[in-house]
Every structure is written in structure tokens, then in C-alpha cells.
N, C-alpha and C. Protein backbone atom coordinates (compact mmCIF):
# COMPACT_ATOMS: atom_id res chain seq x y z
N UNK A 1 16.13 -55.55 -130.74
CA UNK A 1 16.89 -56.67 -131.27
C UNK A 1 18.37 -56.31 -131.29
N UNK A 2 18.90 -57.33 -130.86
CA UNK A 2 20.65 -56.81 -130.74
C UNK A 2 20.92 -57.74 -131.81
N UNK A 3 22.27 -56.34 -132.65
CA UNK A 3 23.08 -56.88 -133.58
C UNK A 3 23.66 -58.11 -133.32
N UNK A 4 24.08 -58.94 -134.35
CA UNK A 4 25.07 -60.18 -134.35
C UNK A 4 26.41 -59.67 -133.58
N UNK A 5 26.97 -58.51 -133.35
CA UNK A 5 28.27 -58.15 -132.51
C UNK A 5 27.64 -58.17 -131.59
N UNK A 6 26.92 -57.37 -131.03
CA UNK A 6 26.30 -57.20 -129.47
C UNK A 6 25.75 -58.30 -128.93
N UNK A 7 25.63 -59.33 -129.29
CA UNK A 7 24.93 -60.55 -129.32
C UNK A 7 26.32 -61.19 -128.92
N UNK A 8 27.49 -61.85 -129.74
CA UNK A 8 28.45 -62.27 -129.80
C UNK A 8 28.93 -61.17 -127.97
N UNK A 9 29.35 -60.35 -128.22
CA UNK A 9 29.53 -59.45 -127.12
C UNK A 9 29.18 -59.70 -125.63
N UNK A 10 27.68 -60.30 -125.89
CA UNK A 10 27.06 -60.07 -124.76
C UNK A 10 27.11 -61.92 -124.27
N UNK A 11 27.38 -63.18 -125.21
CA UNK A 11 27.57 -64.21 -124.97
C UNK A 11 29.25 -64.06 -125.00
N UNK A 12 30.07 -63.40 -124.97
CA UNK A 12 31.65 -63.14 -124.32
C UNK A 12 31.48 -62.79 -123.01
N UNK A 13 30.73 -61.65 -122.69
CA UNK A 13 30.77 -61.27 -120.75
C UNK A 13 30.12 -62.70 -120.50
N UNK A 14 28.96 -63.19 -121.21
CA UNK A 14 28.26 -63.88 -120.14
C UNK A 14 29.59 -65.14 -119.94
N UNK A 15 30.04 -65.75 -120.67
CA UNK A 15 30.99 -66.64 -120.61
C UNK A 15 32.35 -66.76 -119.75
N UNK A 16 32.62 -65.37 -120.14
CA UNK A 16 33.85 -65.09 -118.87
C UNK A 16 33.43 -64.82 -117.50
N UNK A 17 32.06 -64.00 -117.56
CA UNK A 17 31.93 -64.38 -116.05
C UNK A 17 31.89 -65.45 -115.63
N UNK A 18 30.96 -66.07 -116.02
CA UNK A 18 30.97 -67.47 -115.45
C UNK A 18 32.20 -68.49 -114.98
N UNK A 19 33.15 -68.40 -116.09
CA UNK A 19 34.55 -69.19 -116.39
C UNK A 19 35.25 -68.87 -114.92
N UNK A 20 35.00 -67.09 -115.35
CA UNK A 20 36.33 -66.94 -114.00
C UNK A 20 35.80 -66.90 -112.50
N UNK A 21 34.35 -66.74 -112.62
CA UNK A 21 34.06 -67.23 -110.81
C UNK A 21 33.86 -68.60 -110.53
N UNK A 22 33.67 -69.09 -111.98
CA UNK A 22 33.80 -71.10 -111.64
C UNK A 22 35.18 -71.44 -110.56
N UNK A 23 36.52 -70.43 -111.51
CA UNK A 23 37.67 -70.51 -111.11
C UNK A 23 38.05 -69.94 -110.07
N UNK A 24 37.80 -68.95 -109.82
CA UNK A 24 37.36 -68.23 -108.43
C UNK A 24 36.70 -68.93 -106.62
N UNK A 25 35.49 -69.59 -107.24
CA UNK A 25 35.04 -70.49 -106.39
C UNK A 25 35.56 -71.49 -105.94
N UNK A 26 36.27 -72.22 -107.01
CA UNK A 26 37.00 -73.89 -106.53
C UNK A 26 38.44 -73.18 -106.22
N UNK A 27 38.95 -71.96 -105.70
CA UNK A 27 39.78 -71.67 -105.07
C UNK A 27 39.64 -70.81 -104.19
N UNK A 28 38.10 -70.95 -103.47
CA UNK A 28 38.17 -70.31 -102.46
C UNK A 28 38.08 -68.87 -102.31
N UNK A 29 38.05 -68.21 -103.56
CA UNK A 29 38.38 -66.97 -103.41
C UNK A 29 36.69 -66.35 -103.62
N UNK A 30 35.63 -66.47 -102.75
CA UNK A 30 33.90 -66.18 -103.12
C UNK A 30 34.01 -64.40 -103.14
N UNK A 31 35.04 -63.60 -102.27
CA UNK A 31 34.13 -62.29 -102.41
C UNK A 31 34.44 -61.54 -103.78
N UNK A 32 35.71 -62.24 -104.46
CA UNK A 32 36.50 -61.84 -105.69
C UNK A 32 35.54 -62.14 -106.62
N UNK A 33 34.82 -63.97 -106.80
CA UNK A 33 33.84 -64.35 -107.77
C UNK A 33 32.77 -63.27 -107.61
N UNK A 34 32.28 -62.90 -106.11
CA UNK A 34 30.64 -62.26 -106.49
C UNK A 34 31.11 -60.97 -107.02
N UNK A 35 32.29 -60.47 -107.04
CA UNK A 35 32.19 -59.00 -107.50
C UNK A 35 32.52 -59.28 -108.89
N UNK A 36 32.64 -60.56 -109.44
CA UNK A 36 32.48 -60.53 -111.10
C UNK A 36 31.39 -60.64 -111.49
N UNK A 37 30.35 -61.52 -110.78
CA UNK A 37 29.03 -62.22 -111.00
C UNK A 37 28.31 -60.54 -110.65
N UNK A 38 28.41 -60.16 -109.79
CA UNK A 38 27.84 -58.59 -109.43
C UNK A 38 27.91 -57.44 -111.31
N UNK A 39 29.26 -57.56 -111.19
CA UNK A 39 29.09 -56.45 -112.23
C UNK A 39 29.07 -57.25 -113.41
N UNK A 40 28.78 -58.38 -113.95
CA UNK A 40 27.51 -58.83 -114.92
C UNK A 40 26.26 -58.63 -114.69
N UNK A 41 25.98 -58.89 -113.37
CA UNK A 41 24.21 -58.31 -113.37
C UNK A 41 24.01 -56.77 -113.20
N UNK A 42 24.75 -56.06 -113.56
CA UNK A 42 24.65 -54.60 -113.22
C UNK A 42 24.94 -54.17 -114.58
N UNK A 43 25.81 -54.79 -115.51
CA UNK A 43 25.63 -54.59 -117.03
C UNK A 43 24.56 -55.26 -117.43
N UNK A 44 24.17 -56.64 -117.52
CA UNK A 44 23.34 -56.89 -118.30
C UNK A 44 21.78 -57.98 -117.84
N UNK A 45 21.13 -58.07 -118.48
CA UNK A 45 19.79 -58.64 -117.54
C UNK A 45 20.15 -59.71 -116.79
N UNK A 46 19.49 -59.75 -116.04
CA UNK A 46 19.74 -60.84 -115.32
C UNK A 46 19.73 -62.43 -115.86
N UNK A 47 20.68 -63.06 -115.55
CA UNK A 47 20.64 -64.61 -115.87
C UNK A 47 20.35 -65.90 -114.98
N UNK A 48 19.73 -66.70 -114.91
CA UNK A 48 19.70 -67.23 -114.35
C UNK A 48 21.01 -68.28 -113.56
N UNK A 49 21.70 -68.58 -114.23
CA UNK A 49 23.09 -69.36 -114.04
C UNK A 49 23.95 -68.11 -113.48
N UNK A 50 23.95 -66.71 -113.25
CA UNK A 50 24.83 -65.91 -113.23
C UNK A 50 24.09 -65.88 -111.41
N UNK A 51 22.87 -66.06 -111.37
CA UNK A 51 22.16 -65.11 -110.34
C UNK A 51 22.18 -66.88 -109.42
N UNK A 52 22.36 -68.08 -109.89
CA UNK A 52 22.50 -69.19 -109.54
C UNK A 52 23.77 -69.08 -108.52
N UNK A 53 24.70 -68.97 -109.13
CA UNK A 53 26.61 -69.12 -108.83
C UNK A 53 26.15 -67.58 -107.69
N UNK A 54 25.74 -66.71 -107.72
CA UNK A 54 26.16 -65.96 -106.75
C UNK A 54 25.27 -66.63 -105.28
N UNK A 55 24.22 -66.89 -105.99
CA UNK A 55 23.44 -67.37 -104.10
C UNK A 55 23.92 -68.56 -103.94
N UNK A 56 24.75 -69.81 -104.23
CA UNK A 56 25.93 -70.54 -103.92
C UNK A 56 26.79 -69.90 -103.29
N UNK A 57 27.45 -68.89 -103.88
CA UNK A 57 28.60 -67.84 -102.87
C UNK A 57 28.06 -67.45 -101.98
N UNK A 58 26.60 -67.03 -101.92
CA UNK A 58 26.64 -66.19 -100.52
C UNK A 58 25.98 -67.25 -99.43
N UNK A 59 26.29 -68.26 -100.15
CA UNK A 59 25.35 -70.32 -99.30
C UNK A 59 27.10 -70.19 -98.43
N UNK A 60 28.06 -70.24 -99.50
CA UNK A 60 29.50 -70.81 -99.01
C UNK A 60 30.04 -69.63 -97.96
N UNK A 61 29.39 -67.99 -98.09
CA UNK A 61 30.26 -67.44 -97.20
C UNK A 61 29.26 -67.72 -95.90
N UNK A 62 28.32 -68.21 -95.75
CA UNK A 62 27.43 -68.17 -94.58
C UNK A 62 26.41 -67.15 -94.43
N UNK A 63 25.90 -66.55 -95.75
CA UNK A 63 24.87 -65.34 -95.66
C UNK A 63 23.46 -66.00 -96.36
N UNK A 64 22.99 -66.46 -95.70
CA UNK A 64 21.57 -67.35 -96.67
C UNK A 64 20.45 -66.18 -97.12
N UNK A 65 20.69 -65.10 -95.84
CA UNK A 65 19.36 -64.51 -95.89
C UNK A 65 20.41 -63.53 -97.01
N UNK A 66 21.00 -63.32 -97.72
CA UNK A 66 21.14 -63.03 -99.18
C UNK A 66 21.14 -63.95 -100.39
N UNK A 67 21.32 -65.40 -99.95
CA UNK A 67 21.64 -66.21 -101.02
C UNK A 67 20.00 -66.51 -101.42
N UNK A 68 18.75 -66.45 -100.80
CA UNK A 68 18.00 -67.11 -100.97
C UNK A 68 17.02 -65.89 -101.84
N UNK A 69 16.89 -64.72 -102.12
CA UNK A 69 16.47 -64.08 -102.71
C UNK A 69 17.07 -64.49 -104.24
N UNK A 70 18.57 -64.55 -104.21
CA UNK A 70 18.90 -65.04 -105.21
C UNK A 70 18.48 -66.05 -106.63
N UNK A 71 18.77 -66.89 -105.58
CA UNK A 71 18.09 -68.88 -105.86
C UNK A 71 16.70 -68.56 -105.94
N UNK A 72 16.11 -67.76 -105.31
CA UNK A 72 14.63 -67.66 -106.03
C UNK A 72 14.46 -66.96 -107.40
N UNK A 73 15.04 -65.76 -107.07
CA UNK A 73 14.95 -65.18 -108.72
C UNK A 73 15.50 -66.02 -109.73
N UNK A 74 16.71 -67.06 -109.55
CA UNK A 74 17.29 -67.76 -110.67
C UNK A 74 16.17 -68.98 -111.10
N UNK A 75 15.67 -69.11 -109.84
CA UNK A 75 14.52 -70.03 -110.31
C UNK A 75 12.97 -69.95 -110.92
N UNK A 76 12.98 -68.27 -110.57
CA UNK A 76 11.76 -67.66 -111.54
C UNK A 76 11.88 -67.76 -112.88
N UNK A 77 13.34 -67.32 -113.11
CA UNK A 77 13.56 -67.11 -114.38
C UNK A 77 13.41 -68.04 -115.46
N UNK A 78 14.01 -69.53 -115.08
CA UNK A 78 14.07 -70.50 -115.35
C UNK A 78 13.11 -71.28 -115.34
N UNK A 79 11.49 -71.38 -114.84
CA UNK A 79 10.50 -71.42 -114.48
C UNK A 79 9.62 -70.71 -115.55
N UNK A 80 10.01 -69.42 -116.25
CA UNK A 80 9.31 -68.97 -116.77
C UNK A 80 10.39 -69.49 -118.59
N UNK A 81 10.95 -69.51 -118.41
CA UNK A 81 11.49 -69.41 -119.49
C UNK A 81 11.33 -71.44 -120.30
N UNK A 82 11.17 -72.21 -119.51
CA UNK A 82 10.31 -73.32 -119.31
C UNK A 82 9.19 -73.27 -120.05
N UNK A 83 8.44 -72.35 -119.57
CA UNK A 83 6.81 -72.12 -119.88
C UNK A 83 6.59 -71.48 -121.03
N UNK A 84 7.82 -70.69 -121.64
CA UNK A 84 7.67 -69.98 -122.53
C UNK A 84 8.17 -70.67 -124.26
């Protein structure tokens, strides 16, 4: 169980990642966003919306056969978390 800081903490990364490859993306800039979206999933579990926005980036740079491992795991997650 994570403390109320680590908690707060861990909904701050998840937020700024997101924010700044939103901002990242609608300017074009995808290999800058995935290396933010990257080292959120390398700190912390995987998210579905985090693991979403990167297989979009790798849809927009033209790499499917990476984006689609992606979009599946974001959709397991979300699939299970549904059910749960």
C-alpha cells in the first residue's frame, strides 16, 4: 500500500507525463514525447493511457510493428480492469 505522498507523487509523474507528450505530440515533436512516455513506464507500472499515447507515436512515426504490441497491452489492461 503506498503512502498518501507516494500516491500524490506517483499521480504528479503520471500527470506530467501525459501533459507534456500531449504537448509534445500536437507539435510534432514524437521521439522527444516517447522518451517521456518511456521513462514513466520504466519507473512505474504500466498504464494504460501512458502505454495508449506511445503506440499512437509509434502509429505517427510509421513503426506499427511496435505500436501494436503497445495498443494491445493498453487494451489488456483496460479490459481487465473493466472486469475487475
Amino acid at each position: 500500500m503506498l503512502s498518501p505522498m507516494a500516491k500524490r507523487n506517483r499521480q504528479r509523474a503520471f500527470a506530467l507525463a501525459v501533459h507534456s507528450s500531449d504537448h509534445l505530440i500536437a507539435e510534432r515533436h514524437y521521439e522527444a514525447a516517447a522518451r517521456i512516455l518511456e521513462r514513466y513506464l520504466n519507473i512505474h507500472p504500466p498504464h494504460s493511457s501512458v502505454l495508449r499515447r506511445l503506440g499512437r507515436i509509434r502509429l505517427f512515426q510509421g513503426r506499427p510493428h511496435d505500436a501494436v504490441p503497445l495498443l494491445s497491452r493498453a487494451l489488456e489492461l483496460e479490459v481487465s480492469l473493466k472486469a475487475a
